[in-house]
N, C-alpha and C. Protein backbone atom coordinates (compact mmCIF):
# COMPACT_ATOMS: atom_id res chain seq x y z
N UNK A 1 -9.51 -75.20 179.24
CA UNK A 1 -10.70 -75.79 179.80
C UNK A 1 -11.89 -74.90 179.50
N UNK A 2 -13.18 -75.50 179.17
CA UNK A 2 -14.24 -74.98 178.93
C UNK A 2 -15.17 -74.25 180.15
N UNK A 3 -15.00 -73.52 180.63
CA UNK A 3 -15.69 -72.60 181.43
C UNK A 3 -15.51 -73.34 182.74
N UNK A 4 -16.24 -73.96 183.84
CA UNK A 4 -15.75 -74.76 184.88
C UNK A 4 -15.45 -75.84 185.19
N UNK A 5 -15.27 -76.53 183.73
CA UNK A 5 -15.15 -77.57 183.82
C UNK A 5 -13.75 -78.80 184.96
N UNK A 6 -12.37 -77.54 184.61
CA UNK A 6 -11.32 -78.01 186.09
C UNK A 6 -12.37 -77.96 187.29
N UNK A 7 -13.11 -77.33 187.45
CA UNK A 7 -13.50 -76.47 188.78
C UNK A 7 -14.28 -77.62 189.42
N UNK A 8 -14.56 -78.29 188.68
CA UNK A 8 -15.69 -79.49 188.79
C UNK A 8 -15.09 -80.59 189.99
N UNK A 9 -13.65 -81.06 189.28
CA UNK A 9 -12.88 -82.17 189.72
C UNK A 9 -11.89 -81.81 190.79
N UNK A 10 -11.45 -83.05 191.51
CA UNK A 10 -10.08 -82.20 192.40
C UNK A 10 -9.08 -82.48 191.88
N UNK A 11 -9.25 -83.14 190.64
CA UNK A 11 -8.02 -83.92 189.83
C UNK A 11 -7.00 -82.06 189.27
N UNK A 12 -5.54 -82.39 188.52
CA UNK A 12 -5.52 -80.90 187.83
C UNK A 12 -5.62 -81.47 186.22
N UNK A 13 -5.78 -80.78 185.56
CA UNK A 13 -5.74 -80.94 184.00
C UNK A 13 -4.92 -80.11 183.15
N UNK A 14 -4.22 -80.73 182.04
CA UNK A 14 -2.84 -79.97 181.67
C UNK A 14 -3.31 -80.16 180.26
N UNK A 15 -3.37 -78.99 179.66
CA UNK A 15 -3.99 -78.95 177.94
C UNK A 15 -2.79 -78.28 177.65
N UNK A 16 -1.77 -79.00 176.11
CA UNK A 16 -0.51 -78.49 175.88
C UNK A 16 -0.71 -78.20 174.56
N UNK A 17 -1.35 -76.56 174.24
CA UNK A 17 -1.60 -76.03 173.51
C UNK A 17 -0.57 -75.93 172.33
N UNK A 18 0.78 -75.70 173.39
CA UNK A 18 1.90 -74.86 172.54
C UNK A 18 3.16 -76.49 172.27
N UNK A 19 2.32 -77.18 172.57
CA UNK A 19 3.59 -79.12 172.29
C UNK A 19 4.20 -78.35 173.41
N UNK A 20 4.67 -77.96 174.57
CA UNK A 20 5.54 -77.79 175.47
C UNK A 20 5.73 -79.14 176.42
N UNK A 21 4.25 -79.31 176.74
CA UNK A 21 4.48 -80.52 177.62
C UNK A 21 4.82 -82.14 176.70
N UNK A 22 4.54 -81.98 175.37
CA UNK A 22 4.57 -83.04 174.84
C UNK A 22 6.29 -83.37 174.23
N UNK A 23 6.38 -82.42 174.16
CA UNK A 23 8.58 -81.98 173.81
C UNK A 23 9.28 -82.63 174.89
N UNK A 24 8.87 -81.88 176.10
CA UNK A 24 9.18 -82.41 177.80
C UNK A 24 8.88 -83.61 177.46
N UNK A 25 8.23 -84.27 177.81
CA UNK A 25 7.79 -86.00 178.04
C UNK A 25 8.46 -86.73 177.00
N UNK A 26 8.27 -85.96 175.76
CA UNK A 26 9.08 -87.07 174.47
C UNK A 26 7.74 -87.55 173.59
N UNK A 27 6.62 -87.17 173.63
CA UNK A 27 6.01 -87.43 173.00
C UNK A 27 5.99 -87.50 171.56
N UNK A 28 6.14 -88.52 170.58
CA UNK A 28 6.46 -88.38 169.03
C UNK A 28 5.26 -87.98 168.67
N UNK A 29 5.60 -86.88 167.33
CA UNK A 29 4.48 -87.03 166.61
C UNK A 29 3.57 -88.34 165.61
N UNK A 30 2.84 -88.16 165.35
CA UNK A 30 2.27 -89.40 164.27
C UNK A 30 2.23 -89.08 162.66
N UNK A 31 1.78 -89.96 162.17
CA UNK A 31 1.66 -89.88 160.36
C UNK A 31 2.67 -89.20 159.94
N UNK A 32 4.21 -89.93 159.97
CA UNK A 32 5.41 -89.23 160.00
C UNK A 32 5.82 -88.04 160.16
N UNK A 33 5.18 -86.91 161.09
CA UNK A 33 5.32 -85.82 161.72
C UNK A 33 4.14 -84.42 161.63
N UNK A 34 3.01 -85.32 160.70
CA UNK A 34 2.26 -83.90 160.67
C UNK A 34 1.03 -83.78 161.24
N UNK A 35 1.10 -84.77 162.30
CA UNK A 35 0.21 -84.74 163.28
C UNK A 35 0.53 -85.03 164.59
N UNK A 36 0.42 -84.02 165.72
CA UNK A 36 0.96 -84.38 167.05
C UNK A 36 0.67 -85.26 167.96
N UNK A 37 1.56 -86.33 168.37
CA UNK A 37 0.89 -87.18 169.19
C UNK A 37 -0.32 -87.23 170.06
N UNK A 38 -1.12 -88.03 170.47
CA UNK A 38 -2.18 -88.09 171.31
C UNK A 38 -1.94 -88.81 172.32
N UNK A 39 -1.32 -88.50 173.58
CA UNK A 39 -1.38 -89.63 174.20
C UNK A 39 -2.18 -89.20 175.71
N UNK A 40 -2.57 -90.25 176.91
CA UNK A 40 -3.36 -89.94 178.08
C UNK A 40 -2.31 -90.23 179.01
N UNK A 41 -2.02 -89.76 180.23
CA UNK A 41 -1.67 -90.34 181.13
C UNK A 41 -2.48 -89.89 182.46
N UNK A 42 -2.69 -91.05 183.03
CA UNK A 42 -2.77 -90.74 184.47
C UNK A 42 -1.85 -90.91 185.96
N UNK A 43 -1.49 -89.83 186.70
CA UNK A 43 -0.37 -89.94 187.51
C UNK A 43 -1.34 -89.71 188.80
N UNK A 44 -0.61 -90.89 189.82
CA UNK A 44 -1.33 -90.87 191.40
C UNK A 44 -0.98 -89.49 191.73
N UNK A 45 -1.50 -89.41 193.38
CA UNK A 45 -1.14 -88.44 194.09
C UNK A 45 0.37 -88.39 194.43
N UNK A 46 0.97 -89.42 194.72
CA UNK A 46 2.61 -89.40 194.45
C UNK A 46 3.58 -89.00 193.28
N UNK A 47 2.79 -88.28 192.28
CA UNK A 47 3.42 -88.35 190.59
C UNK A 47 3.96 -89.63 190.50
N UNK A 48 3.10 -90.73 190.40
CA UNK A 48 3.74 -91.84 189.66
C UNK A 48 3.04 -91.88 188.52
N UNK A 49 3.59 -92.33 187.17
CA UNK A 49 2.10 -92.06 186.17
C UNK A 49 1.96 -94.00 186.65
N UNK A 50 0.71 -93.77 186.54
CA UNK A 50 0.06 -95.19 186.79
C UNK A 50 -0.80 -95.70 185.06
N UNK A 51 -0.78 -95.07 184.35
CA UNK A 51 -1.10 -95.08 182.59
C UNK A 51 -1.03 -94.47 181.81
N UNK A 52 -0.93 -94.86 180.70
CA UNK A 52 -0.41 -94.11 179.11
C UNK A 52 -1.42 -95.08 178.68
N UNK A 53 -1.77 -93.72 177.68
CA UNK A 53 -2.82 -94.49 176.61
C UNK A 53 -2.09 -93.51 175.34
N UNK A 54 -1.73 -94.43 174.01
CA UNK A 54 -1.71 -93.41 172.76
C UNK A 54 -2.57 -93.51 171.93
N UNK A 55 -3.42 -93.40 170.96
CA UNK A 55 -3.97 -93.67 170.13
C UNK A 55 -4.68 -92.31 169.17
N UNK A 56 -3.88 -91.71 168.15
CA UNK A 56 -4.36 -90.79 167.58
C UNK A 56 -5.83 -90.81 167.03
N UNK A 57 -6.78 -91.53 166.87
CA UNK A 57 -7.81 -91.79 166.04
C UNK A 57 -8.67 -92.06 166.91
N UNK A 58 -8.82 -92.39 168.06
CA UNK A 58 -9.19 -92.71 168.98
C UNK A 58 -9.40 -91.73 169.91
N UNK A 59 -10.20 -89.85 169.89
CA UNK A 59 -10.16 -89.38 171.06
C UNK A 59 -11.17 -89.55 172.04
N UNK A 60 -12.05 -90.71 171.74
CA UNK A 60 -13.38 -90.90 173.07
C UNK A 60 -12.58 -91.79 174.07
N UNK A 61 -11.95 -92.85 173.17
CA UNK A 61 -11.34 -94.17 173.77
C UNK A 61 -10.49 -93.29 175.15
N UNK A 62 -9.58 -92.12 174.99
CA UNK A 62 -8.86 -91.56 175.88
C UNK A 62 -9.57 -91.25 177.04
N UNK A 63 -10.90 -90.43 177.14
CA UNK A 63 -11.56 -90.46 178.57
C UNK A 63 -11.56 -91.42 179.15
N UNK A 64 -12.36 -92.52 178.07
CA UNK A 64 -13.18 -93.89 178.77
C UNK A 64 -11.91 -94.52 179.35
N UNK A 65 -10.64 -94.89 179.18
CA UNK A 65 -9.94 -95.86 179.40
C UNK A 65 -9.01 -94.72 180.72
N UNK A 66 -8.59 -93.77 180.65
CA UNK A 66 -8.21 -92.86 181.43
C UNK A 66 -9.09 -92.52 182.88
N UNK A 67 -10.39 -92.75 182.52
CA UNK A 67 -11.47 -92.56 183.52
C UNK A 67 -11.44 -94.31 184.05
N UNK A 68 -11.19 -95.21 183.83
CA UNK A 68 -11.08 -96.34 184.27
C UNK A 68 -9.90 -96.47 184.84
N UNK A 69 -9.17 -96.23 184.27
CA UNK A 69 -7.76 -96.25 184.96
C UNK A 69 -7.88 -95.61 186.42
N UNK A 70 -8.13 -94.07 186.46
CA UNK A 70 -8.80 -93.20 187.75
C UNK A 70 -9.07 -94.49 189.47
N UNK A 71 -10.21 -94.99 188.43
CA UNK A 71 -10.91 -95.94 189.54
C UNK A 71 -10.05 -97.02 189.98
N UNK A 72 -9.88 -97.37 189.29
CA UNK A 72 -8.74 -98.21 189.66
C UNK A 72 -7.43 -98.34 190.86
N UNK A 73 -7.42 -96.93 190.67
CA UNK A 73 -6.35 -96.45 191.90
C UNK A 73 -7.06 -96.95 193.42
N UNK A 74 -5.96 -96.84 194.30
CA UNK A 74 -6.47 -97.05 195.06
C UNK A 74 -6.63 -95.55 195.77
N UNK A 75 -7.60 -95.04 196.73
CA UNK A 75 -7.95 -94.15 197.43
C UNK A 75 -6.72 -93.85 197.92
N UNK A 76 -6.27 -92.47 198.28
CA UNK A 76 -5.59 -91.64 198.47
C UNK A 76 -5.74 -90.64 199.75
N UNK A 77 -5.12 -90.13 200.29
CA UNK A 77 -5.80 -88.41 201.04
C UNK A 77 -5.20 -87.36 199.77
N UNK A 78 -5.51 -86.58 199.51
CA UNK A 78 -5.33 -85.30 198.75
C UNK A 78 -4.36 -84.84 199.52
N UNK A 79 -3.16 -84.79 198.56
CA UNK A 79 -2.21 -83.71 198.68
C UNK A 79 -1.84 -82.83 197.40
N UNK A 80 -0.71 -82.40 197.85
CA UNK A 80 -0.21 -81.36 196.56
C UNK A 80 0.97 -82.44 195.94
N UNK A 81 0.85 -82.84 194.75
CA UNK A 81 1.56 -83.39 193.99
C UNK A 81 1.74 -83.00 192.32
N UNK A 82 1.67 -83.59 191.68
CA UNK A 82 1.72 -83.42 190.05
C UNK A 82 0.98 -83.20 189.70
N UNK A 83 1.16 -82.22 188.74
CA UNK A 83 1.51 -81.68 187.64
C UNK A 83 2.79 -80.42 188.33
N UNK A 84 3.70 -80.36 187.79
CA UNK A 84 4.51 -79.27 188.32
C UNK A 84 4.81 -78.71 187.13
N UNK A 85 3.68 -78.26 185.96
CA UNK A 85 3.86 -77.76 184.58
C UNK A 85 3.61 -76.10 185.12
């Protein structure tokens, strides 16, 4: 993350520098392996994922449709849930 940018949200954010989280999940690579998948998910406060977005070519489309997804949820109270990376 770029300087405060977690610090901003109460959401957590998981950047998988090293493919660790993308190995875990099963994420395939693309263009028969020499490019690593792209995909979004968003998971409620229960770790349910509530969306997947893939689209390698596409990295604006991932906020916008991920940030819609967000709203979508219904309101919550904040607890401690997912990410358990």
């Amino acid at each position: 993350m770029k300087g405060t940018f977690a610090d901003k949200y109460s959401q957590r954010f998981v950047i998988d520098t090293n493919d660790e989280v993308r190995k875990l999940v099963g994420i395939k690579k693309d263009l028969g392996g020499l490019l690593g998948g792209r995909e979004t998910y968003v998971v409620d406060a229960a770790g349910i994922v509530q969306f997947v977005y893939n689209d390698q070519f596409a990295a604006e489309a991932h906020a916008a449709k991920a940030l819609a997804a967000v709203k979508s949820l219904p309101k919550q109270e904040k607890k401690k849930g997912f990410p358990f990376f």
